[in-house]
PDB file of N, CA and C in Angstrom:
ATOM      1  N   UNK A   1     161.363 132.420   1.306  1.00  0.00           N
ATOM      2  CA  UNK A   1     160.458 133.340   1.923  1.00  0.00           C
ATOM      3  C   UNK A   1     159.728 134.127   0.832  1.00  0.00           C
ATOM      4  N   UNK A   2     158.449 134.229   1.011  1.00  0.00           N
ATOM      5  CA  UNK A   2     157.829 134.516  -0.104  1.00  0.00           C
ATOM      6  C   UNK A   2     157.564 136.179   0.172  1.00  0.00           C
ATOM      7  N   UNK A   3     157.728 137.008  -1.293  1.00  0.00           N
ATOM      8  CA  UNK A   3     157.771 138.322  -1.078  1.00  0.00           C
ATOM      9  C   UNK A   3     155.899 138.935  -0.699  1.00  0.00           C
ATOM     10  N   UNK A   4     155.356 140.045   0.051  1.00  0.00           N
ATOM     11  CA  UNK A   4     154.257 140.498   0.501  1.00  0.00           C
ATOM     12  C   UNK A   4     153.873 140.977  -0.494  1.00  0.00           C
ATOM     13  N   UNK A   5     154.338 141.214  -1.670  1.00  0.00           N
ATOM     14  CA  UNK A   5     153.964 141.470  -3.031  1.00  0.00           C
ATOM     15  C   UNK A   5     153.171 140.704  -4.108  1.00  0.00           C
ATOM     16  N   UNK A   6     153.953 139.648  -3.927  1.00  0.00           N
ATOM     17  CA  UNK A   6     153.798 138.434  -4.362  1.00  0.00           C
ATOM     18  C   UNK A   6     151.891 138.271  -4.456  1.00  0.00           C
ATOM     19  N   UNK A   7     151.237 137.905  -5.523  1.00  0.00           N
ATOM     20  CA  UNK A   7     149.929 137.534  -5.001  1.00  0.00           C
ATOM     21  C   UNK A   7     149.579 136.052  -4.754  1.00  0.00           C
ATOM     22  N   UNK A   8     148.853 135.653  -3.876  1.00  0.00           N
ATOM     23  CA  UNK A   8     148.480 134.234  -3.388  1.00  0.00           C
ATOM     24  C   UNK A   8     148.110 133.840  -4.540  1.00  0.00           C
ATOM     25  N   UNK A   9     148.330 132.285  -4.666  1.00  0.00           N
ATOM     26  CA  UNK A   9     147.954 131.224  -5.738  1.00  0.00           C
ATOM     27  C   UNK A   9     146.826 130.301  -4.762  1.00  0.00           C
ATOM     28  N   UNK A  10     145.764 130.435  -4.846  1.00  0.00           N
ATOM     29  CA  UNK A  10     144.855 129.607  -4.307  1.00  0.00           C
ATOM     30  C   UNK A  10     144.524 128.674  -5.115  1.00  0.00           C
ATOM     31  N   UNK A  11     144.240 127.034  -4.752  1.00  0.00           N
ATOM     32  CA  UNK A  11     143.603 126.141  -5.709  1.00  0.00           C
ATOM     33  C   UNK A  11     142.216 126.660  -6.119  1.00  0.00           C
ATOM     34  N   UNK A  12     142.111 126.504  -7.327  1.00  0.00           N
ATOM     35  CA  UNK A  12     141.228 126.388  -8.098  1.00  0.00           C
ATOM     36  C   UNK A  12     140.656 125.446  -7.730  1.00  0.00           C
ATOM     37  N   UNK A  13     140.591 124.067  -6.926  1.00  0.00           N
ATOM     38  CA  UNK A  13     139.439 123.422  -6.445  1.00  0.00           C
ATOM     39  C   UNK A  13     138.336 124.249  -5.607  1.00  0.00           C
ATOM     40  N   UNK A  14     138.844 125.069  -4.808  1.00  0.00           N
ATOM     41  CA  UNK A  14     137.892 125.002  -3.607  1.00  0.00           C
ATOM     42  C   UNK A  14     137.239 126.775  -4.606  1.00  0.00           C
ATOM     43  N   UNK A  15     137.321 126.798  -5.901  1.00  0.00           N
ATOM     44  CA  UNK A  15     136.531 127.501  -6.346  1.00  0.00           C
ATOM     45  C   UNK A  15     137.332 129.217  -6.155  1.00  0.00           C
ATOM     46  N   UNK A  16     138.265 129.349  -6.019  1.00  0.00           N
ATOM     47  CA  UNK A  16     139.614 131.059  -5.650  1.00  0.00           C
ATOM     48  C   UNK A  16     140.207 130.878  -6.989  1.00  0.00           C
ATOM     49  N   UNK A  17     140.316 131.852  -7.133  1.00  0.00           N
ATOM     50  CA  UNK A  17     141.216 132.127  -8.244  1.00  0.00           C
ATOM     51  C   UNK A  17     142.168 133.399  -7.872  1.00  0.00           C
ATOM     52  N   UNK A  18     143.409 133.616  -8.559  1.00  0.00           N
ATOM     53  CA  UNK A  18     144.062 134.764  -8.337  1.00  0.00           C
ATOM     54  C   UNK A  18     143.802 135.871  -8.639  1.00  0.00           C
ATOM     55  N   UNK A  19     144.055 137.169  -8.042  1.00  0.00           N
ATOM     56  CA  UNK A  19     143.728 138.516  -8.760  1.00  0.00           C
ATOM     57  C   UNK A  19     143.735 138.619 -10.072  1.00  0.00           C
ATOM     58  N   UNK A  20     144.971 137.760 -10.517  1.00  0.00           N
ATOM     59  CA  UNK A  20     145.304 138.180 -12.615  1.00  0.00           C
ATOM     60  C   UNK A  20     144.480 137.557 -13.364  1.00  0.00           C
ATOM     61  N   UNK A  21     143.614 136.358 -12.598  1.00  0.00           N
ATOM     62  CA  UNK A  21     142.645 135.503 -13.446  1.00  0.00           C
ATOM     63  C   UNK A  21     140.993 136.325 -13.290  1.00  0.00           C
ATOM     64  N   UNK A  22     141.000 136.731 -12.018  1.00  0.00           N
ATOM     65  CA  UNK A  22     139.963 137.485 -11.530  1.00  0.00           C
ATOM     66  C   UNK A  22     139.574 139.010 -12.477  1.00  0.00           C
ATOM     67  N   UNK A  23     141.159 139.553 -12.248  1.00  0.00           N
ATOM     68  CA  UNK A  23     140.843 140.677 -13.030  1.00  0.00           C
ATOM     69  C   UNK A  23     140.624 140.626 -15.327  1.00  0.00           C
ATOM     70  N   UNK A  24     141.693 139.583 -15.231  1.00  0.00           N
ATOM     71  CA  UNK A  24     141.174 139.166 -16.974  1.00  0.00           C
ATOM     72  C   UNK A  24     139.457 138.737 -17.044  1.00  0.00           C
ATOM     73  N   UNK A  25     139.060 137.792 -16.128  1.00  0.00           N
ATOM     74  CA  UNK A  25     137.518 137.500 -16.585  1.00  0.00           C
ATOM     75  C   UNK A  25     136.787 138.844 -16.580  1.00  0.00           C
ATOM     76  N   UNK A  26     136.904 139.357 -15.438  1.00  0.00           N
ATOM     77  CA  UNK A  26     136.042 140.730 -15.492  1.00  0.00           C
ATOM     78  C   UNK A  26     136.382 142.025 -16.926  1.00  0.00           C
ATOM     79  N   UNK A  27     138.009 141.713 -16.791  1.00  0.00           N
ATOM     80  CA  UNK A  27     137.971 142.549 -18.617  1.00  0.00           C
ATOM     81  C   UNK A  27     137.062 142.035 -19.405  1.00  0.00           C
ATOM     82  N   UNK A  28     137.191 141.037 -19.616  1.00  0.00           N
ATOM     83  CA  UNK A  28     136.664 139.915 -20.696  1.00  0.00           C
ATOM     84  C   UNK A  28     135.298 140.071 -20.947  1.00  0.00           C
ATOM     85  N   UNK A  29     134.566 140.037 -19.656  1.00  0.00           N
ATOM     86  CA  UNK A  29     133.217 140.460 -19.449  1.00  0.00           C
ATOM     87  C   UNK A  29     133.242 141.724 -19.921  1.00  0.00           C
ATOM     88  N   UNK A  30     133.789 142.793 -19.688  1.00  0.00           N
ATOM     89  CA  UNK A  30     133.386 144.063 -19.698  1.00  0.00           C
ATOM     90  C   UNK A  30     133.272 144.454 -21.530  1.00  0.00           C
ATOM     91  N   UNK A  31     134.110 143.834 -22.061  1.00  0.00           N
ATOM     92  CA  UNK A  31     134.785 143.830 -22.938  1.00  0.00           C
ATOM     93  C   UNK A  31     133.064 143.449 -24.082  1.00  0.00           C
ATOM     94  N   UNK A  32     132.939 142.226 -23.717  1.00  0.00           N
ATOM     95  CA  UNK A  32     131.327 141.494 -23.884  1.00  0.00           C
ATOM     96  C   UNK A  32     130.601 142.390 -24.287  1.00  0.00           C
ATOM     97  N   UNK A  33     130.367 143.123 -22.820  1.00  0.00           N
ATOM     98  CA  UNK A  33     129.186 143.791 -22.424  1.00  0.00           C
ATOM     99  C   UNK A  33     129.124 145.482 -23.540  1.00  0.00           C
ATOM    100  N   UNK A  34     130.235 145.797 -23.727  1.00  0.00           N
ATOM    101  CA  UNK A  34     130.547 146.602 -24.571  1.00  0.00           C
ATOM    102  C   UNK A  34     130.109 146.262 -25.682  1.00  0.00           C
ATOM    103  N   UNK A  35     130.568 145.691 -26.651  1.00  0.00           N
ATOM    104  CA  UNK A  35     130.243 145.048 -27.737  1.00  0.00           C
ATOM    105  C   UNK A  35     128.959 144.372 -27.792  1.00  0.00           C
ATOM    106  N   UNK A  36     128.336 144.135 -26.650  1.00  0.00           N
ATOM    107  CA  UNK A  36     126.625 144.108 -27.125  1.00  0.00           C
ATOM    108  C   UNK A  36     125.732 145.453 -26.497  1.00  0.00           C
ATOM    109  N   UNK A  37     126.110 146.379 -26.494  1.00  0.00           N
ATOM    110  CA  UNK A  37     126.025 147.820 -26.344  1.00  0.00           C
ATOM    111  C   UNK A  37     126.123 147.995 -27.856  1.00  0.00           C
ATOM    112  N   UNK A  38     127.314 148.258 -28.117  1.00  0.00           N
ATOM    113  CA  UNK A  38     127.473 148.827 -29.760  1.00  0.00           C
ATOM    114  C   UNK A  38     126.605 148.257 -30.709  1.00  0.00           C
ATOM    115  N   UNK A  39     126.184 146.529 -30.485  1.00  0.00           N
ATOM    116  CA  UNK A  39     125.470 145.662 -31.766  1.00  0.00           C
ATOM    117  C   UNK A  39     123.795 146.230 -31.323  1.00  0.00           C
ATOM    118  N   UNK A  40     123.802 146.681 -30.447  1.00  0.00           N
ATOM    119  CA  UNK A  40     122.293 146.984 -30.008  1.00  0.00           C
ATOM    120  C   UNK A  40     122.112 148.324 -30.784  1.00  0.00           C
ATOM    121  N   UNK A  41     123.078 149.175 -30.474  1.00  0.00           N
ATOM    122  CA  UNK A  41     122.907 150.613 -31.375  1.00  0.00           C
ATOM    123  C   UNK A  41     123.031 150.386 -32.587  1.00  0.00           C
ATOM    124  N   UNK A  42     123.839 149.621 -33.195  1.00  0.00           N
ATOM    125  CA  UNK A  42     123.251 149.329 -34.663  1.00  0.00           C
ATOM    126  C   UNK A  42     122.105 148.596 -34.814  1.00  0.00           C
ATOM    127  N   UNK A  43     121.657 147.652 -34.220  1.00  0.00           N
ATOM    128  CA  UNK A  43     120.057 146.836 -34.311  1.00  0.00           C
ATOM    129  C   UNK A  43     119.347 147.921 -34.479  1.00  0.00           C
ATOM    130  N   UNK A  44     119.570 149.082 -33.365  1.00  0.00           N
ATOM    131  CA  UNK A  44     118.201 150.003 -33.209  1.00  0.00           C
ATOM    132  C   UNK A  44     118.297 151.136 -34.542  1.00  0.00           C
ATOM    133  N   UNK A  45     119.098 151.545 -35.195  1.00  0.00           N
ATOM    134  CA  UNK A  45     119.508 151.993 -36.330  1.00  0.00           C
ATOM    135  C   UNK A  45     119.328 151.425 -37.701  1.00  0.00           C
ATOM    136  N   UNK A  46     119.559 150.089 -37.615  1.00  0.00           N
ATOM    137  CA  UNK A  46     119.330 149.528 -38.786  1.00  0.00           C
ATOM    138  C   UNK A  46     117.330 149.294 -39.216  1.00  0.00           C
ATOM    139  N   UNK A  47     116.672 149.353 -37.856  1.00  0.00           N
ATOM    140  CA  UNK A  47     115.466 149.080 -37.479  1.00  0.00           C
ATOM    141  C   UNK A  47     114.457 150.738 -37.736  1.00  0.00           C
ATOM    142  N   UNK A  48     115.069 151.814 -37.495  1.00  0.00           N
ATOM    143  CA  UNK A  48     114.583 152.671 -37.759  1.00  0.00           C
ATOM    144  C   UNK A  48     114.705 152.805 -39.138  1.00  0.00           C
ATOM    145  N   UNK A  49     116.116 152.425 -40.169  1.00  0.00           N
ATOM    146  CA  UNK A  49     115.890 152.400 -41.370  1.00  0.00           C
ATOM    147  C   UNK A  49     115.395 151.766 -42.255  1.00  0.00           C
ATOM    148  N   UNK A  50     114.592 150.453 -41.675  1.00  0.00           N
ATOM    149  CA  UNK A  50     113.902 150.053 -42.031  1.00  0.00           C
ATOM    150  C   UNK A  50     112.542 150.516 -42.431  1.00  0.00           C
ATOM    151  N   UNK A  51     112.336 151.029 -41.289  1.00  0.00           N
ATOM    152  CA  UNK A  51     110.358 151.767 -41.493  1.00  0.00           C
ATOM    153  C   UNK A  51     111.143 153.031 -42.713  1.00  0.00           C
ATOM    154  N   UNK A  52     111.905 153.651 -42.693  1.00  0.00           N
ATOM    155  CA  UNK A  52     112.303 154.644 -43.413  1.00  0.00           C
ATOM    156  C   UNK A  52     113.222 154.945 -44.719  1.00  0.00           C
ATOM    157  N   UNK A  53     113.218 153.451 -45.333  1.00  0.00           N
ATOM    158  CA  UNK A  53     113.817 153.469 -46.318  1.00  0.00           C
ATOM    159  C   UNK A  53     113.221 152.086 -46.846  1.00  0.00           C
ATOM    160  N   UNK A  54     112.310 151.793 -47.028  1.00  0.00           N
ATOM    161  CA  UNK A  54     111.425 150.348 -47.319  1.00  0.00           C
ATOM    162  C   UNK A  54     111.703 150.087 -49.041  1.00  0.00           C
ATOM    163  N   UNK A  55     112.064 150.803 -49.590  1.00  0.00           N
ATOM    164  CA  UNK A  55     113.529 150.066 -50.708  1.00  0.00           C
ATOM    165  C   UNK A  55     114.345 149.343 -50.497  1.00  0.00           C
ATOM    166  N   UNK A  56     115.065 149.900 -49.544  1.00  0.00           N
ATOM    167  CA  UNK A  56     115.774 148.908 -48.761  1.00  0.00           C
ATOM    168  C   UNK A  56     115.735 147.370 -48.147  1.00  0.00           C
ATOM    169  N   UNK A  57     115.077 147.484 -47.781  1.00  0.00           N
ATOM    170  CA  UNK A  57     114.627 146.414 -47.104  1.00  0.00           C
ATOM    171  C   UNK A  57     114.741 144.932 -46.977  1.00  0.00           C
ATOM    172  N   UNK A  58     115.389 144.499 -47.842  1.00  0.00           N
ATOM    173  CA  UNK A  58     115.930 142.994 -47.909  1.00  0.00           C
ATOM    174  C   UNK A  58     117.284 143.345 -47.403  1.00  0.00           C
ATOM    175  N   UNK A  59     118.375 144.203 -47.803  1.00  0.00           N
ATOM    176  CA  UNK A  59     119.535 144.423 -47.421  1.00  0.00           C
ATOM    177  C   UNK A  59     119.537 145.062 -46.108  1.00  0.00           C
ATOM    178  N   UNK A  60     118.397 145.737 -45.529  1.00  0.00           N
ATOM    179  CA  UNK A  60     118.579 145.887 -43.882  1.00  0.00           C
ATOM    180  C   UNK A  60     118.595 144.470 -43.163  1.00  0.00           C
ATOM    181  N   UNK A  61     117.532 144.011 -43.780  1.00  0.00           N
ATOM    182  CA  UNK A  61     117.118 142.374 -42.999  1.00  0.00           C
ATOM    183  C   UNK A  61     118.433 141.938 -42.535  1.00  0.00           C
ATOM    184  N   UNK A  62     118.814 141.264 -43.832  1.00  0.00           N
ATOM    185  CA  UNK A  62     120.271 140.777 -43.595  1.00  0.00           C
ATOM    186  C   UNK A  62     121.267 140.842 -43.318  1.00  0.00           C
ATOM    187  N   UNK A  63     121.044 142.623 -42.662  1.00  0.00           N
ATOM    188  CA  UNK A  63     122.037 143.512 -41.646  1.00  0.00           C
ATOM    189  C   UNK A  63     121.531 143.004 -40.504  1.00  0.00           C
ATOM    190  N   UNK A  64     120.291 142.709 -40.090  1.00  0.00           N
ATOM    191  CA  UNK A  64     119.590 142.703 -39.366  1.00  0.00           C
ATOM    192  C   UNK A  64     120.117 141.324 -38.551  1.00  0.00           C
ATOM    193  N   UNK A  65     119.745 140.313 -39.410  1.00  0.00           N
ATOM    194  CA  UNK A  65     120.436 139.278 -39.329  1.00  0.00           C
ATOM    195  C   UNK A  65     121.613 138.419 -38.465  1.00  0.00           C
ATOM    196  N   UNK A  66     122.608 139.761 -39.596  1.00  0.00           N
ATOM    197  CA  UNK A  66     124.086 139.566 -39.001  1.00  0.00           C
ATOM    198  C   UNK A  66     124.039 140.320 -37.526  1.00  0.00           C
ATOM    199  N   UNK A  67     123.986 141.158 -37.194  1.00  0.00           N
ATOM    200  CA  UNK A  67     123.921 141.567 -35.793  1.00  0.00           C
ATOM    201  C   UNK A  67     123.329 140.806 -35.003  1.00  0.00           C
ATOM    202  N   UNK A  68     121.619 140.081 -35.042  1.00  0.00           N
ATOM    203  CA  UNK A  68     121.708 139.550 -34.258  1.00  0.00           C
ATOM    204  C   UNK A  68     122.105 138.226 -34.122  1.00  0.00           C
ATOM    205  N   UNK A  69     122.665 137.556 -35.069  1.00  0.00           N
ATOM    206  CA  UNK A  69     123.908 136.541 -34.669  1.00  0.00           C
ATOM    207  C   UNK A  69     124.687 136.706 -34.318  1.00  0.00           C
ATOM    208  N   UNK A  70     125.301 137.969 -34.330  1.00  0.00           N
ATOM    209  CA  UNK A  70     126.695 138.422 -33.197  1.00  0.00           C
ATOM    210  C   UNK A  70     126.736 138.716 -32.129  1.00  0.00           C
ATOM    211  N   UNK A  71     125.233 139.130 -31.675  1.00  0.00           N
ATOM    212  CA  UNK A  71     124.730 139.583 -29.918  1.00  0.00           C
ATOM    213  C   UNK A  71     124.536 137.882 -29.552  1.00  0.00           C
ATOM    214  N   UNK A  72     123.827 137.091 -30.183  1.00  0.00           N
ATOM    215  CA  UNK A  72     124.045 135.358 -29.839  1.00  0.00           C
ATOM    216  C   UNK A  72     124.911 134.970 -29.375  1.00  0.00           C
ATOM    217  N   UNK A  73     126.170 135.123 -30.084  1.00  0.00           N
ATOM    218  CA  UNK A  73     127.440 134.214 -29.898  1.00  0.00           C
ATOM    219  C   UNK A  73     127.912 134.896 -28.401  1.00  0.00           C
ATOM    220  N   UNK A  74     127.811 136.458 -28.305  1.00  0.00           N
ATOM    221  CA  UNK A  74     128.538 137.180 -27.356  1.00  0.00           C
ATOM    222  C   UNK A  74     127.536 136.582 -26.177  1.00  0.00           C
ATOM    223  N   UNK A  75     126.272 136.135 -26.312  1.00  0.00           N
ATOM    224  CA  UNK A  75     125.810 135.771 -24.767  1.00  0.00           C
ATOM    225  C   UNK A  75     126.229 134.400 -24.903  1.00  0.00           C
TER     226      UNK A  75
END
């Protein structure tokens, strides 16, 4: 007899998944979505120091760069 606690195991064919799989993707996502929040506030930072420190400027790039290859991978 199965306990009311217990959460249902639905097949994964007909497209259900369980609460613990349900609730990890949505961390997972959230988790994402965070971390291309933060790479955006540095994009927009590294971009203002650009117009404002134009010495700089090869070593922002390639800050520049790296961030947005890391907002890539995360979508």
């Amino acid at each position: 007899m199965a306990s009311a606690l217990q959460q249902p195991m639905v097949e994964l064919d007909n497209g259900f998944v369980n609460e613990e799989v349900r609730r990890q993707t949505e961390h997972a996502r959230t988790e994402r979505e965070r971390q291309k929040q933060v790479l955006n506030l540095q994009r927009k930072r590294v971009l203002s120091q650009t117009k404002s420190q134009p010495g700089r400027h090869v070593a922002l790039e390639a800050a520049l760069a790296q961030i947005d290859g890391q907002i890539a991978q995360l979508n």
